[in-house]
C-alpha atoms as a PDB file:
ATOM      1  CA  UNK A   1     130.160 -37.888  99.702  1.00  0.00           C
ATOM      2  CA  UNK A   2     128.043 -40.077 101.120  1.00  0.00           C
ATOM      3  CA  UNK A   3     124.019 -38.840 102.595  1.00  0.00           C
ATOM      4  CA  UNK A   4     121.882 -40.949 104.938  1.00  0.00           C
ATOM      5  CA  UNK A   5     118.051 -41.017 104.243  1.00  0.00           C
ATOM      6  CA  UNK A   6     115.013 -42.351 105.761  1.00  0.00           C
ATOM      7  CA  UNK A   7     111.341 -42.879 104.704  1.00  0.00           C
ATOM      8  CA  UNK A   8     110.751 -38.875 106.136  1.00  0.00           C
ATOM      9  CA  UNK A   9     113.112 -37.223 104.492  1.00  0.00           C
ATOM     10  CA  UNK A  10     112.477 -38.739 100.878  1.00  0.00           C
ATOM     11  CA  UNK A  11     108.482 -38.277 101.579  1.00  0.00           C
ATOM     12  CA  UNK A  12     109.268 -34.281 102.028  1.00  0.00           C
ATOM     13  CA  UNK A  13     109.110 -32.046  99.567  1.00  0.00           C
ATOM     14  CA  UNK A  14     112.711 -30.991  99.847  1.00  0.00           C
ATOM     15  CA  UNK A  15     115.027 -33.434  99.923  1.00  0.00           C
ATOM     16  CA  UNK A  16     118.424 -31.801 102.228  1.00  0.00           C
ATOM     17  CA  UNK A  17     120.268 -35.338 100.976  1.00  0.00           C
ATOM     18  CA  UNK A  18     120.000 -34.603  97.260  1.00  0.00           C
ATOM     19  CA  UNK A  19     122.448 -32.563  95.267  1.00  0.00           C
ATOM     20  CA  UNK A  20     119.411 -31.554  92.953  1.00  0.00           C
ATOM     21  CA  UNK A  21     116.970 -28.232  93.451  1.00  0.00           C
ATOM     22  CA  UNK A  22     113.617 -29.816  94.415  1.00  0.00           C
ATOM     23  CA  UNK A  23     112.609 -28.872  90.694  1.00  0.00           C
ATOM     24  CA  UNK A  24     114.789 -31.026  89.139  1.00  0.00           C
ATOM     25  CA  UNK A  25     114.324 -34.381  91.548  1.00  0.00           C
ATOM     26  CA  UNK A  26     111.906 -36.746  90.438  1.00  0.00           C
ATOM     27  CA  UNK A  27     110.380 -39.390  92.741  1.00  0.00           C
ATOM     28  CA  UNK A  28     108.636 -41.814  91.107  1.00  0.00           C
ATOM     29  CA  UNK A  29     106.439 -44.107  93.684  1.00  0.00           C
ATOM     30  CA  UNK A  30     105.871 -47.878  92.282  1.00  0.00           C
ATOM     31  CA  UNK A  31     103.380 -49.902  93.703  1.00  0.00           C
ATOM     32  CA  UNK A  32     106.042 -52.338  95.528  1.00  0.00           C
ATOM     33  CA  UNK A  33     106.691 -49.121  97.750  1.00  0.00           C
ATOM     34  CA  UNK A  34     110.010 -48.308  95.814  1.00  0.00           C
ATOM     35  CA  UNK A  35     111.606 -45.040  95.044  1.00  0.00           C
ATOM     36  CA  UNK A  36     113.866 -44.345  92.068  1.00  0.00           C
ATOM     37  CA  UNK A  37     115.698 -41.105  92.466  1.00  0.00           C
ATOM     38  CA  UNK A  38     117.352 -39.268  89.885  1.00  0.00           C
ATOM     39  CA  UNK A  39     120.022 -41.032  88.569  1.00  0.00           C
ATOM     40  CA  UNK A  40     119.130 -44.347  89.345  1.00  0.00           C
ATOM     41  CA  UNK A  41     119.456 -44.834  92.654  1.00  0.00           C
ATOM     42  CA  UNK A  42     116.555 -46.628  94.158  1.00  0.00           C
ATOM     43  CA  UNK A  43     115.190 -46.597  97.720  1.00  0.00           C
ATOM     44  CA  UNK A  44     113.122 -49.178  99.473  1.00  0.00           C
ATOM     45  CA  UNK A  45     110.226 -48.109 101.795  1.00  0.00           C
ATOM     46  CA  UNK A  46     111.433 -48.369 105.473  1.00  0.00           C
ATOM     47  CA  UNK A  47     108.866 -50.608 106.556  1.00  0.00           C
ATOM     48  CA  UNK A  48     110.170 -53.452 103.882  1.00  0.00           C
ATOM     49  CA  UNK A  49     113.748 -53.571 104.831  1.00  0.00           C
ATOM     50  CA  UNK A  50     115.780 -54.377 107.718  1.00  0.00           C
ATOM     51  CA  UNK A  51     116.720 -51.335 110.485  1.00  0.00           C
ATOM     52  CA  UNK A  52     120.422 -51.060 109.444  1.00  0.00           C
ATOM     53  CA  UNK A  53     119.804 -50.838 106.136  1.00  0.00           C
ATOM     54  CA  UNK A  54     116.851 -47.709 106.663  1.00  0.00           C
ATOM     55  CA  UNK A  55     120.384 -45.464 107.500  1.00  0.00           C
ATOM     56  CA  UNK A  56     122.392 -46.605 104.284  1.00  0.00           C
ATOM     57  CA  UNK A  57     124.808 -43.997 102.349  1.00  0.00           C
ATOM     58  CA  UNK A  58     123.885 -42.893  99.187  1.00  0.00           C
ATOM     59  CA  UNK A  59     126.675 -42.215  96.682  1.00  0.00           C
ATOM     60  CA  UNK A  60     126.302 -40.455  93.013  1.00  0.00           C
ATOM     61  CA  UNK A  61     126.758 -43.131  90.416  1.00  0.00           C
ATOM     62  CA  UNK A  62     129.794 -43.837  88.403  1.00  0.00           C
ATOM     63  CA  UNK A  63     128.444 -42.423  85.073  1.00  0.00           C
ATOM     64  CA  UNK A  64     127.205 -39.004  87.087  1.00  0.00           C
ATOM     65  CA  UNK A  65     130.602 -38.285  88.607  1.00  0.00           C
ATOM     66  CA  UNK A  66     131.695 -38.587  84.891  1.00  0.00           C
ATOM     67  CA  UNK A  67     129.555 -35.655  83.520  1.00  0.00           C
ATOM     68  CA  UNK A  68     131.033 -33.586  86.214  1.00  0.00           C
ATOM     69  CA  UNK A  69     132.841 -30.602  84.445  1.00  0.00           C
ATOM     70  CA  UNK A  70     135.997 -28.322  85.289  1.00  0.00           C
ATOM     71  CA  UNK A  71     135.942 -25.124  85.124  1.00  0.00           C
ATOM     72  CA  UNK A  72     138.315 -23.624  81.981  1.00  0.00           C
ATOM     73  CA  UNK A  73     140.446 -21.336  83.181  1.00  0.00           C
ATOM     74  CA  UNK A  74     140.761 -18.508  81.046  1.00  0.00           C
ATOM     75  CA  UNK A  75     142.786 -15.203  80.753  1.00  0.00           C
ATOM     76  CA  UNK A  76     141.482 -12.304  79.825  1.00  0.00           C
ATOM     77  CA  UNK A  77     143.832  -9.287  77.882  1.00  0.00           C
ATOM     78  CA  UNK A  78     145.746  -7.210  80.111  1.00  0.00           C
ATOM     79  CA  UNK A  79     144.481  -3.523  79.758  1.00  0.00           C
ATOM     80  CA  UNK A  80     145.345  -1.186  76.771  1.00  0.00           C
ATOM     81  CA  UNK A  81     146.740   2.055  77.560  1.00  0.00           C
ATOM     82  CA  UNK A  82     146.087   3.794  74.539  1.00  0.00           C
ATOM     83  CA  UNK A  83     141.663   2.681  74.937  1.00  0.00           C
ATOM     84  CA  UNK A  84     142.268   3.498  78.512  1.00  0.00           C
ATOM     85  CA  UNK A  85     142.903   7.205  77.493  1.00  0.00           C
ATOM     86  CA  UNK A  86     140.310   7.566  74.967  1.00  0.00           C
ATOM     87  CA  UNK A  87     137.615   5.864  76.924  1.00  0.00           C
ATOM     88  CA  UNK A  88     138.488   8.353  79.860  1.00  0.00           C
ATOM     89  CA  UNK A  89     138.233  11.137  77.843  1.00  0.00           C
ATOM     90  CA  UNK A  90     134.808   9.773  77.091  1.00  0.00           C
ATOM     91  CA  UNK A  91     133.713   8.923  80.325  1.00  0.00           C
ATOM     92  CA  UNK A  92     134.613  12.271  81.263  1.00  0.00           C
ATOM     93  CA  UNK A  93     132.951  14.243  78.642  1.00  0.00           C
ATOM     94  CA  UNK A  94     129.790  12.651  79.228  1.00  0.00           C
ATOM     95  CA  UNK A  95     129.966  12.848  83.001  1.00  0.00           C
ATOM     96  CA  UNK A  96     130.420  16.630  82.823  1.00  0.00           C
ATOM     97  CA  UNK A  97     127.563  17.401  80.565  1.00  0.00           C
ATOM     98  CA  UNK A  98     124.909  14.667  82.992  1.00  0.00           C
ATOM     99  CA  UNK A  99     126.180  16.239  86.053  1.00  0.00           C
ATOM    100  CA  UNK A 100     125.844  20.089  85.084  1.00  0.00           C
ATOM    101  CA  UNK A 101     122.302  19.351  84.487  1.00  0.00           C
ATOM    102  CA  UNK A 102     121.561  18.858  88.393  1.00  0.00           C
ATOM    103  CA  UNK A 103     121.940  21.649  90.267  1.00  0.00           C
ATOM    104  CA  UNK A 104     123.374  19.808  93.040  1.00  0.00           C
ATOM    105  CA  UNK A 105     127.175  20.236  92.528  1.00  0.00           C
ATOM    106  CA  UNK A 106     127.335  23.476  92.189  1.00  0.00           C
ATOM    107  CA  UNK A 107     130.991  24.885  92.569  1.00  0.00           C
ATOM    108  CA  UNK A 108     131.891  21.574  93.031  1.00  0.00           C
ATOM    109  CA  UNK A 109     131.096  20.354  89.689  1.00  0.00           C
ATOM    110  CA  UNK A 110     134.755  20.001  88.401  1.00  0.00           C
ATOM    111  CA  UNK A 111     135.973  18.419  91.514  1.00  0.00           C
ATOM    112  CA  UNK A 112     133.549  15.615  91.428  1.00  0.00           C
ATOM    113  CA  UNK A 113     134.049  15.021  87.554  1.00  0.00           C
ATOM    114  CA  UNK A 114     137.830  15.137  88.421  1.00  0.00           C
ATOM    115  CA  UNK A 115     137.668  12.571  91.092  1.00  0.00           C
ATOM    116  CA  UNK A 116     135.294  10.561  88.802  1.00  0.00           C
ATOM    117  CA  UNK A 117     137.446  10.159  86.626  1.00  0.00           C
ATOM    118  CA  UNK A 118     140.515   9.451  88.229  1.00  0.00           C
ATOM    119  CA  UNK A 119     139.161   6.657  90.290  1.00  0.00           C
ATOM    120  CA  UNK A 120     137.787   5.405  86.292  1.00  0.00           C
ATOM    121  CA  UNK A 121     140.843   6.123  84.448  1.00  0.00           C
ATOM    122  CA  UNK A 122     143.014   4.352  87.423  1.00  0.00           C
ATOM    123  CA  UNK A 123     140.667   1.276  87.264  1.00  0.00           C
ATOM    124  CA  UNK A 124     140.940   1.108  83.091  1.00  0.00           C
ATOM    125  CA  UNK A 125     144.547   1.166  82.825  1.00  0.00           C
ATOM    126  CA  UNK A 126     145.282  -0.983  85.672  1.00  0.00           C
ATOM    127  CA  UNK A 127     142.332  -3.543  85.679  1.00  0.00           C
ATOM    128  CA  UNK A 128     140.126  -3.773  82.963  1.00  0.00           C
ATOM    129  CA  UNK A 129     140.688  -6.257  80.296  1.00  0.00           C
ATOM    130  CA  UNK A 130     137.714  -6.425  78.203  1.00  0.00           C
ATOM    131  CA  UNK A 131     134.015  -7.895  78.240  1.00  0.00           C
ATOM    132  CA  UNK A 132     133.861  -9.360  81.900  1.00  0.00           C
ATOM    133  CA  UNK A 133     136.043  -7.223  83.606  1.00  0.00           C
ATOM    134  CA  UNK A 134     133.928  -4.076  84.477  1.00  0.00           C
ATOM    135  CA  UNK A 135     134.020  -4.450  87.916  1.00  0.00           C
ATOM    136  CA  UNK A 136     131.538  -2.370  90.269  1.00  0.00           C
ATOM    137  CA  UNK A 137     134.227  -1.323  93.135  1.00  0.00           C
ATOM    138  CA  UNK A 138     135.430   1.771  91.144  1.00  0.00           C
ATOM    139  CA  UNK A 139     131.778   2.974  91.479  1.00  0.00           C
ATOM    140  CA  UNK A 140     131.627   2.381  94.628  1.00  0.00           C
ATOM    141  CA  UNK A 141     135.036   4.108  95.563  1.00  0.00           C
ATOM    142  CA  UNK A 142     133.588   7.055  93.451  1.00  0.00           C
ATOM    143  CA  UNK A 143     130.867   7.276  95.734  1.00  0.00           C
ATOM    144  CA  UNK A 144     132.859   6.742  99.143  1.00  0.00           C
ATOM    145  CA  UNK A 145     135.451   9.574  98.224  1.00  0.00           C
ATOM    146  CA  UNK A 146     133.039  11.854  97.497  1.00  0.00           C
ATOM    147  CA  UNK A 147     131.551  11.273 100.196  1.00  0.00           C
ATOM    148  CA  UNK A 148     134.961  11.364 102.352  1.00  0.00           C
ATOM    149  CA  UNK A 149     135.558  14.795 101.280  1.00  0.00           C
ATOM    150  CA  UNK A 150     132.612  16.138 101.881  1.00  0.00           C
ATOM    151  CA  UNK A 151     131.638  16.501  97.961  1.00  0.00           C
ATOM    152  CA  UNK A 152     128.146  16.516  97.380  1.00  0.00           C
ATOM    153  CA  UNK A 153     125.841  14.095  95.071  1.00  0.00           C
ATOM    154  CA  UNK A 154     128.436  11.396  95.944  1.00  0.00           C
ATOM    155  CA  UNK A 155     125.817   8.486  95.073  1.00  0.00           C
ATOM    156  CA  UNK A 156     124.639  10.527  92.271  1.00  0.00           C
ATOM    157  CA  UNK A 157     127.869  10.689  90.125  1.00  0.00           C
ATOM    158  CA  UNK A 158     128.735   7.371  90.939  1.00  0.00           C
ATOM    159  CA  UNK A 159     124.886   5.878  89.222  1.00  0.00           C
ATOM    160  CA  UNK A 160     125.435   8.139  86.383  1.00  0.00           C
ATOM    161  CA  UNK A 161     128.947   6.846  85.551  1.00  0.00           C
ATOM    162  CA  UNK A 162     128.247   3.115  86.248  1.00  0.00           C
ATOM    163  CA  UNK A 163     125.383   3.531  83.888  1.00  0.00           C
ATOM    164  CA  UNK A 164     127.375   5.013  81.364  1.00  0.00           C
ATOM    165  CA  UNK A 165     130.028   2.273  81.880  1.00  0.00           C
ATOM    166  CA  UNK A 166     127.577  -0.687  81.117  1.00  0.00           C
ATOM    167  CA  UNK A 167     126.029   1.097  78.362  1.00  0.00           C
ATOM    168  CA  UNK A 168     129.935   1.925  76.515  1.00  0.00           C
ATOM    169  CA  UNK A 169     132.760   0.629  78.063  1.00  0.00           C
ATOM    170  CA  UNK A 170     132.550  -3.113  76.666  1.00  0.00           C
ATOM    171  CA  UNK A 171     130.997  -1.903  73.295  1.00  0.00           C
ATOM    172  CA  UNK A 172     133.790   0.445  72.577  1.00  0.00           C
ATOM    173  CA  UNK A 173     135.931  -1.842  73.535  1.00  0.00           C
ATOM    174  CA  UNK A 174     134.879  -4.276  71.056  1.00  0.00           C
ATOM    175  CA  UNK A 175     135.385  -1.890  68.321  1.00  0.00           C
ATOM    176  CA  UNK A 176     138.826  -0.545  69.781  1.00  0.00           C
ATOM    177  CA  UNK A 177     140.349  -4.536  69.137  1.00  0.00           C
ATOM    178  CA  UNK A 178     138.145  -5.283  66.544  1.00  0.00           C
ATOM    179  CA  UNK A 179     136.046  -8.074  68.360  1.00  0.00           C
ATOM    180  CA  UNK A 180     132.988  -9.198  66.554  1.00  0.00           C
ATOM    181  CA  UNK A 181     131.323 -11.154  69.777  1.00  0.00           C
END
């Protein structure tokens, strides 16, 4: 990758040719109107060198490309059937007793809880696999087919189960396979 500079563009407080957040750049002016740059590149000012040179490529040192890291990849646990069913029963439990306390629903209290749960229960025996796998899209599809069918308190169900979620689902999980993280 290579970045041409000239004397306005390293003066500026934001430097587009640099890898590095503004934060963690340092220019450090010398009195023979040199710039060092992060990782030791140095710049001449433009008025000292030659006009070809003033457009010159920069290009990240040997040693930085080195500290470069790859990403691990890592697999998480495919879903357990037998947590999936017990956390449902949970999720459902507690999403019956938040949502009766709004008078919202109504007559269409059990309807909501059932598609609630559904959309949850689908989403923990097909998709979740542990810490870092509660996804928000079975939320959000709680809300939309509420919505859809012309349920009411659509948004409402889906907050109160997402909360619920973050507050259980990786915890009991934990316990269920015994994980001490």
């Amino acid at each position: 990758m290579a970045c041409y500079c000239n004397r306005s563009l390293i003066s500026s407080k934001l430097d587009p040719c640099s890898p590095f957040s503004s934060s963690s750049l340092r220019l450090a002016f010398h009195r023979n109107s040199s710039v060092l740059l992060g990782g030791g590149i140095k710049l001449h000012d433009s008025s000292t060198i030659s006009k070809k040179a003033q457009l010159s490529p920069l290009s990240f040192s040997a040693s930085f490309r080195n500290h470069i890291c790859r990403a691990a990849e890592y697999k998480f646990p495919d879903p357990i059937p037998e947590f999936a069913d017990s956390e449902t029963q949970k999720f459902r439990t507690h999403l019956l007793n938040k949502l009766a306390k709004k008078d919202m629903f109504g007559d269409s209290l059990e309807d909501v809880v059932g598609i609630c749960t559904e959309i949850f229960s689908t989403f923990l025996h097909s998709e979740y696999g542990g810490p870092g796998t509660l996804l928000v899209l079975p939320f959000i599809d709680m809300a939309d087919t509420l919505n859809e069918r012309g349920l009411p308190g659509g948004p409402q169900a889906a907050r109160a189960a997402v909360k619920w979620a973050q507050r259980h689902v990786d915890k009991d999980w934990k316990e269920w396979t015994g994980d001490s993280d």
